[in-house]
C-alpha atoms as a PDB file:
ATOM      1  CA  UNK A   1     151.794 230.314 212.678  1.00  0.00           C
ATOM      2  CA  UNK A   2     149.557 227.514 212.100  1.00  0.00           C
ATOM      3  CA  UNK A   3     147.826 228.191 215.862  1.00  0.00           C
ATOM      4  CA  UNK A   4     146.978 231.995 215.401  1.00  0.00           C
ATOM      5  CA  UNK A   5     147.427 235.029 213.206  1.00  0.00           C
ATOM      6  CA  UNK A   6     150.974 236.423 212.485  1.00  0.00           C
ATOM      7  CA  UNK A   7     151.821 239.351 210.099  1.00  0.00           C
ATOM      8  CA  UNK A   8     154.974 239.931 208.390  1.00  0.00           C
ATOM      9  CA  UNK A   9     156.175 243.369 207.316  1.00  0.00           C
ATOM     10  CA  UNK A  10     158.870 243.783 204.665  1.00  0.00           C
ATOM     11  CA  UNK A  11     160.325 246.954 203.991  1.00  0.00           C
ATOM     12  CA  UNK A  12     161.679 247.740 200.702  1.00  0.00           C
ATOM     13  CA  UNK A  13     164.082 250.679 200.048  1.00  0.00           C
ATOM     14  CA  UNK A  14     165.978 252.193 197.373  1.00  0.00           C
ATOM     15  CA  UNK A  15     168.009 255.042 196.649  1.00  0.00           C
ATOM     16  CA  UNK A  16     164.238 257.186 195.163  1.00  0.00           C
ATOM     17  CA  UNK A  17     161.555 255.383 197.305  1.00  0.00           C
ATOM     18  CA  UNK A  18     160.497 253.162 199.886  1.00  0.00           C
ATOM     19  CA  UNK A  19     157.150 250.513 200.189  1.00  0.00           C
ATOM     20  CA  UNK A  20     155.933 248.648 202.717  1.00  0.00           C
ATOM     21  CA  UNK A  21     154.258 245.247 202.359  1.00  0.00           C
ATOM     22  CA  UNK A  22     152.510 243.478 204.230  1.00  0.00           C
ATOM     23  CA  UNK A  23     151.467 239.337 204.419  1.00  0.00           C
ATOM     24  CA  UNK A  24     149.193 237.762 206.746  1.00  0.00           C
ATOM     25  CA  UNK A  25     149.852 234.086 207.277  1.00  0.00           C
ATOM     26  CA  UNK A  26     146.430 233.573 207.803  1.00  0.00           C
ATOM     27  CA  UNK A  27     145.999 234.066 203.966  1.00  0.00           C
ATOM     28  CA  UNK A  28     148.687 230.824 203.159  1.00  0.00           C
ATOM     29  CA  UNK A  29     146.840 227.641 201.924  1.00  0.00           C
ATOM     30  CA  UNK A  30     147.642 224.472 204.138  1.00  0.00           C
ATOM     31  CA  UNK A  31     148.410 222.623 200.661  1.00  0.00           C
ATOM     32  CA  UNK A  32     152.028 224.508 201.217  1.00  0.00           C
ATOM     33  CA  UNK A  33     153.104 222.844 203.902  1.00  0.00           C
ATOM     34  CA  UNK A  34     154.401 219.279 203.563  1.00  0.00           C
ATOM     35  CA  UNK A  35     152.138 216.551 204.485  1.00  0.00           C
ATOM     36  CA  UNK A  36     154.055 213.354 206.307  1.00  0.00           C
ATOM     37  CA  UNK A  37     152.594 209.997 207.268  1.00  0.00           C
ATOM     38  CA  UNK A  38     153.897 208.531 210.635  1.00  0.00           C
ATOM     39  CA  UNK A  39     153.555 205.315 209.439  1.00  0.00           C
ATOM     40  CA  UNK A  40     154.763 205.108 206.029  1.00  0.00           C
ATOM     41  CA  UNK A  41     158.059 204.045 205.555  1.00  0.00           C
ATOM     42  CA  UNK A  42     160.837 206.112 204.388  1.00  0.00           C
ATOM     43  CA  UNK A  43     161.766 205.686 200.517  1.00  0.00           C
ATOM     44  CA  UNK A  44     165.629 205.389 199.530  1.00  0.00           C
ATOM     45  CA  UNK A  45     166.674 205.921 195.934  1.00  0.00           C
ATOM     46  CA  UNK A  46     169.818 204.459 193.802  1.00  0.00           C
ATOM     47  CA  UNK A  47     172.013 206.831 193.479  1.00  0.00           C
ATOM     48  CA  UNK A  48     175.072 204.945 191.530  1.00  0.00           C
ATOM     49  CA  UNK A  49     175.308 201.884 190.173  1.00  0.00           C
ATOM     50  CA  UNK A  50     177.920 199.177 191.892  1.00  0.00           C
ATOM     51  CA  UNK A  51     180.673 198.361 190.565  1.00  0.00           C
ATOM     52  CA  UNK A  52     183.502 195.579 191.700  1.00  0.00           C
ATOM     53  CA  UNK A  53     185.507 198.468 192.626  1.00  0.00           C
ATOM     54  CA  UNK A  54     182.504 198.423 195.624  1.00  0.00           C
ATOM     55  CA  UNK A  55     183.037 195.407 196.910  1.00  0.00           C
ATOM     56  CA  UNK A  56     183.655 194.803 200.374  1.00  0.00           C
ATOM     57  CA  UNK A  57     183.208 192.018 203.120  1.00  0.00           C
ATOM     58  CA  UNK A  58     179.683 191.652 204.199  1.00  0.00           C
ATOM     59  CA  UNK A  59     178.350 192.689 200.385  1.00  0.00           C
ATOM     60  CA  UNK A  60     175.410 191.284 198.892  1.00  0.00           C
ATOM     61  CA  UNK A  61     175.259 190.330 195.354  1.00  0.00           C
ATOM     62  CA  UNK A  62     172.752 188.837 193.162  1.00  0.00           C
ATOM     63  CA  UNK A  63     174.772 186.593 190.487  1.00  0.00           C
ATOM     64  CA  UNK A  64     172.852 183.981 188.426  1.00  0.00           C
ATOM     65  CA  UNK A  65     169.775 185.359 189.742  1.00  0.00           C
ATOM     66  CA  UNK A  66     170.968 183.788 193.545  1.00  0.00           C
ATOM     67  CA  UNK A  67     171.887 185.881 196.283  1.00  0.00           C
ATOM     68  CA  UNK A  68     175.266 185.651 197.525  1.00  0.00           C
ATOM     69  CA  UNK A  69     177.754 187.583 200.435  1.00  0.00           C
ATOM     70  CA  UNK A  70     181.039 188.287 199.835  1.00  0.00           C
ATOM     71  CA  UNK A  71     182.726 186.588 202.324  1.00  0.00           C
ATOM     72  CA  UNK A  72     186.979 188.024 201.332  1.00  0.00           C
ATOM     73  CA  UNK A  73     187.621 189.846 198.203  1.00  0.00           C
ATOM     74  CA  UNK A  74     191.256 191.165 196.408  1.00  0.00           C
ATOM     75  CA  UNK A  75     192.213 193.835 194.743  1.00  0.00           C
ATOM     76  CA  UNK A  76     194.560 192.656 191.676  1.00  0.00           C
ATOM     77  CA  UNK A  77     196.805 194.676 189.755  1.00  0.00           C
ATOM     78  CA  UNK A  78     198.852 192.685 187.575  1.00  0.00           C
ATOM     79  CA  UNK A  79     201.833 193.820 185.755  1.00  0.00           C
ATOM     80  CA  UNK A  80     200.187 192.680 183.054  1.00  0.00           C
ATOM     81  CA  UNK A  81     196.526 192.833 181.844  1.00  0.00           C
ATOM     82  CA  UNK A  82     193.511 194.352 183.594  1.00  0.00           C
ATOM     83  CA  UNK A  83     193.243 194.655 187.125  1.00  0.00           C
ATOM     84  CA  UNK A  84     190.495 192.514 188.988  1.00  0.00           C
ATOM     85  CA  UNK A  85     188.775 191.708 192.087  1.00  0.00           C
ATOM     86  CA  UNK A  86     189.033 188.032 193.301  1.00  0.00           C
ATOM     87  CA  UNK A  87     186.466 187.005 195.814  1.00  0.00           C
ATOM     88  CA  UNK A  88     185.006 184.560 197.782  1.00  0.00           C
ATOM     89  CA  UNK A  89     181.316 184.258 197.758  1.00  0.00           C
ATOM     90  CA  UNK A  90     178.879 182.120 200.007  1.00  0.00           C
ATOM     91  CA  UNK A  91     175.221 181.281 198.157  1.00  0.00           C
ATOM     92  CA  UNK A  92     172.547 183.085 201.348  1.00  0.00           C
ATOM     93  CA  UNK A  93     170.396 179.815 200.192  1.00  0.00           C
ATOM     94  CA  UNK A  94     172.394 176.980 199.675  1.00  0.00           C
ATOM     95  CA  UNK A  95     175.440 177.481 201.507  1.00  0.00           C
ATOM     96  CA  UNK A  96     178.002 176.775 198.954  1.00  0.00           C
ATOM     97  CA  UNK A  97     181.149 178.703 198.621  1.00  0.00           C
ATOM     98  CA  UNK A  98     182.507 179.880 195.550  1.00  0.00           C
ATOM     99  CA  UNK A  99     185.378 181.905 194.657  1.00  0.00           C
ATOM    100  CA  UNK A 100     184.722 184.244 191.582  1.00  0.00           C
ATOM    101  CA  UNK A 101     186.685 187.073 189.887  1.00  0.00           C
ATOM    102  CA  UNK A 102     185.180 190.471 188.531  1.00  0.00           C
ATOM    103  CA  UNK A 103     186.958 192.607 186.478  1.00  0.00           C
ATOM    104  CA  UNK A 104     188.227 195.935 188.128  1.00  0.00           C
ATOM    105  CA  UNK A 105     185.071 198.755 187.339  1.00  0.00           C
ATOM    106  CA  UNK A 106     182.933 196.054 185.913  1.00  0.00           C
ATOM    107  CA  UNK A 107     179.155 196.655 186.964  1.00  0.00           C
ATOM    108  CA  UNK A 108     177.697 194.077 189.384  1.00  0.00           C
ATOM    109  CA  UNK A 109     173.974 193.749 190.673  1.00  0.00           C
ATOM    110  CA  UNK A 110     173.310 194.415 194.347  1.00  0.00           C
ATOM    111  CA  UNK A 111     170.995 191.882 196.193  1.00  0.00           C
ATOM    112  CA  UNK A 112     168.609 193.655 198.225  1.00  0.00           C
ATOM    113  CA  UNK A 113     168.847 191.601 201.057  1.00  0.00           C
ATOM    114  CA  UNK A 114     167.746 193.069 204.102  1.00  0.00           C
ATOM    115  CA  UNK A 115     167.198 192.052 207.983  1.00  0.00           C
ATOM    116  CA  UNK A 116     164.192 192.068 209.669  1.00  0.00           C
ATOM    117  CA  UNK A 117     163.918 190.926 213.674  1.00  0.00           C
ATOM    118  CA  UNK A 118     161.330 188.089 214.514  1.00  0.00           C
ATOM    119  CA  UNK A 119     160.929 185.981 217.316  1.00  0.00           C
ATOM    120  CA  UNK A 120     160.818 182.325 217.678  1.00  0.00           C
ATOM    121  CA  UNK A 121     156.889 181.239 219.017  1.00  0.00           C
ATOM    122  CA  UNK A 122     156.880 177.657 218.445  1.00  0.00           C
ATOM    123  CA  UNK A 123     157.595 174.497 216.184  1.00  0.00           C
ATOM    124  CA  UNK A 124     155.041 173.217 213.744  1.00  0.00           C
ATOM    125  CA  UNK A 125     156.036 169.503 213.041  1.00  0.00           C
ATOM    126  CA  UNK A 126     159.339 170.297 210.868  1.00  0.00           C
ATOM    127  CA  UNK A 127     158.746 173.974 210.120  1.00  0.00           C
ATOM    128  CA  UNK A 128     159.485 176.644 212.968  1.00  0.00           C
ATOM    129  CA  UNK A 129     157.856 179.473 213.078  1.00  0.00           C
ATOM    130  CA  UNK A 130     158.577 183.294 213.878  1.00  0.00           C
ATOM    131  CA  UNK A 131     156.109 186.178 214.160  1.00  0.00           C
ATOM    132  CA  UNK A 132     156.513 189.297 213.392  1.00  0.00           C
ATOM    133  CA  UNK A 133     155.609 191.167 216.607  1.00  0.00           C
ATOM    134  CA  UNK A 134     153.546 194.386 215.176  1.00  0.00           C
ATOM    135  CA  UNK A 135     151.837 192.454 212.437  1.00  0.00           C
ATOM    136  CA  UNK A 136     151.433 188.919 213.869  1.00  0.00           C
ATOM    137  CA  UNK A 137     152.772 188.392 210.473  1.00  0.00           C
ATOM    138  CA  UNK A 138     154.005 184.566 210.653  1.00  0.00           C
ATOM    139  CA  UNK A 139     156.874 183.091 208.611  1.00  0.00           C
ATOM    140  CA  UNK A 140     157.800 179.442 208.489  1.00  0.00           C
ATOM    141  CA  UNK A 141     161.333 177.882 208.153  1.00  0.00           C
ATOM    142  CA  UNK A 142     162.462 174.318 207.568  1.00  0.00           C
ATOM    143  CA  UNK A 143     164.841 171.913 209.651  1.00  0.00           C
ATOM    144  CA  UNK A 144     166.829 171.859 206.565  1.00  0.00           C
ATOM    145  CA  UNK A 145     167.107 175.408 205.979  1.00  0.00           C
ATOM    146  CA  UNK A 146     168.278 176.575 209.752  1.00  0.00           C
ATOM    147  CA  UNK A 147     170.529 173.519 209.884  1.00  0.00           C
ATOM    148  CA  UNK A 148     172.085 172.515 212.904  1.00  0.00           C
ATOM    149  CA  UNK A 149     170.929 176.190 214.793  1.00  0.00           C
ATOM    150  CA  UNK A 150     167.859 174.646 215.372  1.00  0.00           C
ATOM    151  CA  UNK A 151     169.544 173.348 218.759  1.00  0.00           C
ATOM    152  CA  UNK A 152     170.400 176.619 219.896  1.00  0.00           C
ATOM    153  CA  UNK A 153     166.898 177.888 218.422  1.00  0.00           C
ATOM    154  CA  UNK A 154     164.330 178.523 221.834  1.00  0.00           C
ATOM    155  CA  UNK A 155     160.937 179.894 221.992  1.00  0.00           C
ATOM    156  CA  UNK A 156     160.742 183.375 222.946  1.00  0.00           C
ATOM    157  CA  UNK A 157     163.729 184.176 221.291  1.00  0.00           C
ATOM    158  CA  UNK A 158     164.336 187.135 218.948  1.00  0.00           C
ATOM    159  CA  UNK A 159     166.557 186.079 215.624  1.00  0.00           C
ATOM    160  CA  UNK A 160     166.953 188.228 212.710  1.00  0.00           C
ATOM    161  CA  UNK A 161     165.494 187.454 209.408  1.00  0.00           C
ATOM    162  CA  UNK A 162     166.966 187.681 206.398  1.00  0.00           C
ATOM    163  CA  UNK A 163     164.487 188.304 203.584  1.00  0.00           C
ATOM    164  CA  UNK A 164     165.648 188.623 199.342  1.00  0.00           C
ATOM    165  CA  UNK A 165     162.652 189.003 197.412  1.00  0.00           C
ATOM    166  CA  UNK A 166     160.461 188.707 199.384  1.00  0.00           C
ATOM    167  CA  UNK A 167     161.263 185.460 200.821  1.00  0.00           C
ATOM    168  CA  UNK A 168     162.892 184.258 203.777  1.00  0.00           C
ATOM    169  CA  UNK A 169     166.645 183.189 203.002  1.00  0.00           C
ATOM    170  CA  UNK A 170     168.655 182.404 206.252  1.00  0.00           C
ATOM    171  CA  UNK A 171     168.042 183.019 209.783  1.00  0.00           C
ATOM    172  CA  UNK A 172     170.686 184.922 212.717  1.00  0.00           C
ATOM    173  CA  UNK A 173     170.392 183.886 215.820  1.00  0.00           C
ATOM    174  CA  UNK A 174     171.762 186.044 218.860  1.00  0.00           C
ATOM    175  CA  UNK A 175     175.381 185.144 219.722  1.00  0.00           C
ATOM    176  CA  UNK A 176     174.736 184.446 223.466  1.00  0.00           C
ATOM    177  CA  UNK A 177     172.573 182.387 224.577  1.00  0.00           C
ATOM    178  CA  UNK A 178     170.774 181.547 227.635  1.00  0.00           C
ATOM    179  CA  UNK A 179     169.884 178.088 228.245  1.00  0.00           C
ATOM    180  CA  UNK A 180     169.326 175.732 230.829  1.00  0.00           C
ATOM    181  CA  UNK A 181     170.688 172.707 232.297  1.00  0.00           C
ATOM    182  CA  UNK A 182     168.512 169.525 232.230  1.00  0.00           C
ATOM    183  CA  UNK A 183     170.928 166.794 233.046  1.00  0.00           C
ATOM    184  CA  UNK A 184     175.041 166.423 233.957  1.00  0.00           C
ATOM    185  CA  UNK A 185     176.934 164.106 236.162  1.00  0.00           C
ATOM    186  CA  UNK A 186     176.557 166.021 239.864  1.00  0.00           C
ATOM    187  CA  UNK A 187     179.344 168.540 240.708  1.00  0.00           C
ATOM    188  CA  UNK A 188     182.210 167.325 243.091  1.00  0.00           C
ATOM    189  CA  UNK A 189     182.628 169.830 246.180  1.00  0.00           C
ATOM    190  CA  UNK A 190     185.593 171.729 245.501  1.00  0.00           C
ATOM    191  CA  UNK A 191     185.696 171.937 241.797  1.00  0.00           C
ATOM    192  CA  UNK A 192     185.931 175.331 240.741  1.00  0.00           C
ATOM    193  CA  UNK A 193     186.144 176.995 237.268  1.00  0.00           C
ATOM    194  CA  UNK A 194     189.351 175.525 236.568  1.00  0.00           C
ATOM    195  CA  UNK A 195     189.894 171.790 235.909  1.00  0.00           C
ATOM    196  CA  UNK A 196     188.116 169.417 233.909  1.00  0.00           C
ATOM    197  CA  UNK A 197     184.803 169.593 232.504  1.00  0.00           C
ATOM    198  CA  UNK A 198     182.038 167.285 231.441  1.00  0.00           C
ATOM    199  CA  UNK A 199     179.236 167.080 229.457  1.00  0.00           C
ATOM    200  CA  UNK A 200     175.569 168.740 229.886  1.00  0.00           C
ATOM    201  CA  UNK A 201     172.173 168.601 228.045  1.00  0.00           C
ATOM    202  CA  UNK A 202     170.221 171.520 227.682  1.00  0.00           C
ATOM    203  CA  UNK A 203     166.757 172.320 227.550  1.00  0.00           C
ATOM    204  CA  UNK A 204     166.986 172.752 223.768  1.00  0.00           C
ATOM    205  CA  UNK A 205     168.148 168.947 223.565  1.00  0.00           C
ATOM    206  CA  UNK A 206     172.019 170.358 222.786  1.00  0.00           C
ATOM    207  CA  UNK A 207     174.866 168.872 224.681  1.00  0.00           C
ATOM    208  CA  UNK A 208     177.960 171.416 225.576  1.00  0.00           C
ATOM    209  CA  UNK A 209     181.432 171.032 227.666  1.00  0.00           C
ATOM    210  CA  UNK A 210     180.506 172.707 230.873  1.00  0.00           C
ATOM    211  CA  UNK A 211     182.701 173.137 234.206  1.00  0.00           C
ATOM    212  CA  UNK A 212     182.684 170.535 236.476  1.00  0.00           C
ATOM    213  CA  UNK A 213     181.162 173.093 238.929  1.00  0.00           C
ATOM    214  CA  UNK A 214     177.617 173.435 236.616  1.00  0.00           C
ATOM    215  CA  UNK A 215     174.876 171.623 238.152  1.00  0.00           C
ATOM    216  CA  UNK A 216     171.322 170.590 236.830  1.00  0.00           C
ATOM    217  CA  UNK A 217     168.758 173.665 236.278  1.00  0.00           C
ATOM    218  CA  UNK A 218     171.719 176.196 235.916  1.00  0.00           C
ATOM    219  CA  UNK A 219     171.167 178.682 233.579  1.00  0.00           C
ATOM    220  CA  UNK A 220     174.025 178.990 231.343  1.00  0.00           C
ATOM    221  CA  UNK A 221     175.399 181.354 228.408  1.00  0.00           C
ATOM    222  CA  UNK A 222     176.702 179.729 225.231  1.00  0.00           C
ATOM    223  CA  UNK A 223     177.966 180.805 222.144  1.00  0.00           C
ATOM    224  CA  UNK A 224     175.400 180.159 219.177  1.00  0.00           C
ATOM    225  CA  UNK A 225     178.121 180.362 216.477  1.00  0.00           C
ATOM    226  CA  UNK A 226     180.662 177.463 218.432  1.00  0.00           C
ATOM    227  CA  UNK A 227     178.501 175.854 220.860  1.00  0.00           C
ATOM    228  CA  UNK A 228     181.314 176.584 223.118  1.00  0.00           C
ATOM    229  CA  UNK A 229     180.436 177.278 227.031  1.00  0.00           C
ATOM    230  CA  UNK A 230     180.635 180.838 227.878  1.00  0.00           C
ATOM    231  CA  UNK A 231     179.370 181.412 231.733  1.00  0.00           C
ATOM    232  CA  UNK A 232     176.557 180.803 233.623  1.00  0.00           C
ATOM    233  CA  UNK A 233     174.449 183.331 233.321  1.00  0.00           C
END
């Protein structure tokens, strides 16, 4: 309609008389159709408030004014008293675990604690940084706060970002991956996938349990959350 001229005819009858109208779409204002933004972001309102009776693995809570994931919870109904929820609750900045009860239907405070995708561009003295790809928005995390990751951690990568207020809290790092061999004993010829294994150093300055058959500049895939060999890639 919006590319030409259209008319639309109505016709109105009853039981003593009949009428014809007639609109042209030509004569509709453009302030009647809805105006969207490609780039703004869409908007998501509350709708309820949470209760214990919500809680699940994975949930993010906001208790003490800290931000915290449930990490098992349990539904209680005693023979006696009021029923509750026991969980167990890991702090997304400190790391301590806590276990904490809630009574059954009792409201609790959702942390909005979202991910965002980054990737890894390079290491500033202690901090290492990650850039936001569309913004060249940078954001800088500490030795202390990524832990022992920061031997799986290689530039180029992508890792998900976990921001709370505004702030980064913790960092994800993909579950595989790819790495390279910079020094292991020589393999034997004949050793194949099963047997013994032995010790290699990767490019990242981490040292896994490989196959004897693994030789230096293999590319191999490990698992970020064990350290444990997985193939070569």
């Amino acid at each position: 309609m919006l590319a030409g001229t259209s008319t639309l005819k109505l016709n109105l009858s009853s039981s003593s008389s009949s009428s014809m109208l007639t609109f042209n779409a030509s004569s509709f204002s453009s302030s009647f159709l809805p105006m969207r933004t490609p780039s703004s972001k869409p908007r998501f309102l509350k709708l309820y408030a949470l209760t214990s009776n919500d809680i699940k693995v994975g949930t993010s809570l906001e208790v003490d004014g800290a931000p915290w994931r449930v990490l098992e919870f349990l539904h209680v109904k005693p023979g006696k008293g009021a029923a509750f929820v026991r969980t167990k609750m890991k702090n997304y900045i400190t790391g301590n675990t806590v276990e904490k009860t809630f009574r059954a239907g009792s409201s609790i405070e959702e942390a909005n604690v979202f991910k965002e995708t980054k990737q890894f561009t390079y290491k500033d003295g202690s901090q290492y940084v990650f850039m936001d790809l569309n913004t060249f928005e940078e954001f800088r995390l500490g030795e202390s706060e990524i832990g022992d990751r920061t031997k799986w951690l290689k530039e180029g990568m992508d890792c998900n970002l976990l921001l709370w207020n505004g702030k980064v809290i913790d960092v994800e790092l993909p579950i595989t991956v790819k790495l390279t061999v910079v020094d292991v004993d020589p393999g034997l010829k004949g050793d194949t996938a099963q047997g013994g294994s032995k010790p290699a150093t990767l490019d990242t300055g981490a040292v896994v349990n490989v196959p004897l058959f693994v030789n230096v500049g293999d590319e191999i895939l490990v698992d970020s959350r064990t350290g444990q060999y997985m193939s070569r890639a």
